[in-house]
C-alpha atoms as a PDB file:
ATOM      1  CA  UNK A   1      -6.597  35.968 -53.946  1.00  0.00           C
ATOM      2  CA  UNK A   2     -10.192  36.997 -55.372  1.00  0.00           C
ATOM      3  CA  UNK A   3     -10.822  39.968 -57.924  1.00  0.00           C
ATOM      4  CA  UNK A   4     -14.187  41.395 -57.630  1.00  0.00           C
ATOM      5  CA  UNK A   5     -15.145  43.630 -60.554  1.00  0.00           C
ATOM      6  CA  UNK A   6     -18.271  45.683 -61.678  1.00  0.00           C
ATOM      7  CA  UNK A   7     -18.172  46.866 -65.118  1.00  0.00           C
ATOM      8  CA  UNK A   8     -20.629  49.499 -66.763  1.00  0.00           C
ATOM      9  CA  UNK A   9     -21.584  47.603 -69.659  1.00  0.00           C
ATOM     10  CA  UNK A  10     -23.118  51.124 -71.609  1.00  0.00           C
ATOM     11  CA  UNK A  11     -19.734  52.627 -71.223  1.00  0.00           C
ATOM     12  CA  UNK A  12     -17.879  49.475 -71.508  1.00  0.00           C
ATOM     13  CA  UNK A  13     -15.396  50.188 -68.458  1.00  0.00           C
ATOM     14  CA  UNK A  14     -14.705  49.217 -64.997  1.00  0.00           C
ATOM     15  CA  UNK A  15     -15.761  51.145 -62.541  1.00  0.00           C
ATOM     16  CA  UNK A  16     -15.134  49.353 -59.179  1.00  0.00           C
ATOM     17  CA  UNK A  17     -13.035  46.662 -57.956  1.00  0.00           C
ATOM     18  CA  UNK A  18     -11.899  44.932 -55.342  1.00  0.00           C
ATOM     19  CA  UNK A  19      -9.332  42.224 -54.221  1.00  0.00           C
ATOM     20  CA  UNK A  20      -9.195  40.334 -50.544  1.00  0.00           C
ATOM     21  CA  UNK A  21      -7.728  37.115 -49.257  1.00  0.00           C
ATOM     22  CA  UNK A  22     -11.284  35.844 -48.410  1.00  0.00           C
ATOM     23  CA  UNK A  23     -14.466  35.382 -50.024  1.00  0.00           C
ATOM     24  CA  UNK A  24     -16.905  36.538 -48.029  1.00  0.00           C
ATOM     25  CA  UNK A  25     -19.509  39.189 -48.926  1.00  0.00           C
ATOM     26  CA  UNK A  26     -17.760  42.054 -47.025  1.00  0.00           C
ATOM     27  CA  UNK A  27     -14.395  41.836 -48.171  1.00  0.00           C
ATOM     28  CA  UNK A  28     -15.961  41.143 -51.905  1.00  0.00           C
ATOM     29  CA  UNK A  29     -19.163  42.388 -53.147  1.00  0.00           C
ATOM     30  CA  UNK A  30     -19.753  45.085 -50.573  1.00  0.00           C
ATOM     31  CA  UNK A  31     -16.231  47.225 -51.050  1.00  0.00           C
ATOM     32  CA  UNK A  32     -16.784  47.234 -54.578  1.00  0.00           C
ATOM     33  CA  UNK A  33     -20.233  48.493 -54.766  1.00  0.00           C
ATOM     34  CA  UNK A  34     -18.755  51.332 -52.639  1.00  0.00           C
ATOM     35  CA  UNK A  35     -15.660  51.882 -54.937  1.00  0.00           C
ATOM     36  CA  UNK A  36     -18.218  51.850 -57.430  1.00  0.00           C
ATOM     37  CA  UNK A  37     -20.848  54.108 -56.433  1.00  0.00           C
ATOM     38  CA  UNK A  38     -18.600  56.545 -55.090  1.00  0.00           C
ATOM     39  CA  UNK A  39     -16.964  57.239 -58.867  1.00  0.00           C
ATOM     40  CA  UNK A  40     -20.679  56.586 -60.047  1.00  0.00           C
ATOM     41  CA  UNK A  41     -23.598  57.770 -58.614  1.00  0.00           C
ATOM     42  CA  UNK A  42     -26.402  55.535 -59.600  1.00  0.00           C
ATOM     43  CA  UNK A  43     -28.975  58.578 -60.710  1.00  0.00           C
ATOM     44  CA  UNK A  44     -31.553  56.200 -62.238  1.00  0.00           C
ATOM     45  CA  UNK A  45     -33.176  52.997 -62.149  1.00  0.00           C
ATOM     46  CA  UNK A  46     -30.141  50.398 -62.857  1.00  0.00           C
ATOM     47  CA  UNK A  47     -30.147  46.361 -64.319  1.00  0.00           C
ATOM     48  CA  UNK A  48     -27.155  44.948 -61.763  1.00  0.00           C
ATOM     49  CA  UNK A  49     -26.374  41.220 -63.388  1.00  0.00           C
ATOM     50  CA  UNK A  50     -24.263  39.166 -61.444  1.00  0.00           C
ATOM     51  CA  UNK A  51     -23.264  34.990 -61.446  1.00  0.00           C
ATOM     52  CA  UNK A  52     -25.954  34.816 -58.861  1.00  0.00           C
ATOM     53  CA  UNK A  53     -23.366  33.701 -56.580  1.00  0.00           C
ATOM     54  CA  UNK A  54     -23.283  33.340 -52.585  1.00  0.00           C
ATOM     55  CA  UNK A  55     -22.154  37.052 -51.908  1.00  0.00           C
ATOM     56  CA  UNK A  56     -24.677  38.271 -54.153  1.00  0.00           C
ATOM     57  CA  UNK A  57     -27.887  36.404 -52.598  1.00  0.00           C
ATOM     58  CA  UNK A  58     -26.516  37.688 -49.223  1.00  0.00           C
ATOM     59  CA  UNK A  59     -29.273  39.741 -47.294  1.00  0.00           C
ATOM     60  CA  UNK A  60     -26.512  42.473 -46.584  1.00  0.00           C
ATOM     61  CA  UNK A  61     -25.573  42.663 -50.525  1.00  0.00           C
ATOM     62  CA  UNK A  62     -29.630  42.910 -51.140  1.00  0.00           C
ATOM     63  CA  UNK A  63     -30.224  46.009 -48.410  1.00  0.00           C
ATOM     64  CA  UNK A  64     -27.592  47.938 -50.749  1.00  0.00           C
END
């Protein structure tokens, strides 16, 4: 089982997550930036930091 959070670090809460059997970039990365935007609209220029991991080097993760 993998958790996938994003947390707004100004606000200090969570504000997407996401949890799948698999680790691949669809069933991680991608349905939480979804979640996330959806409750969030990004308005303004944003600073996403991440682990850098495979999921987040991902071409499809980088078009979002």
């Amino acid at each position: 089982m993998y958790l996938t959070v994003i947390i707004d670090l100004y606000h200090r809460k969570i504000v997407g997550w996401s949890m799948s059997n698999d680790f691949t970039t669809e069933n991680t990365i991608m349905k939480v930036c979804q979640m996330s935007t959806l409750n969030n609209p990004i308005n303004k220029k944003l600073i996403f930091h991440s682990d850098r991991g495979i999921q987040y080097a991902s071409q499809e993760f980088r078009k979002e």
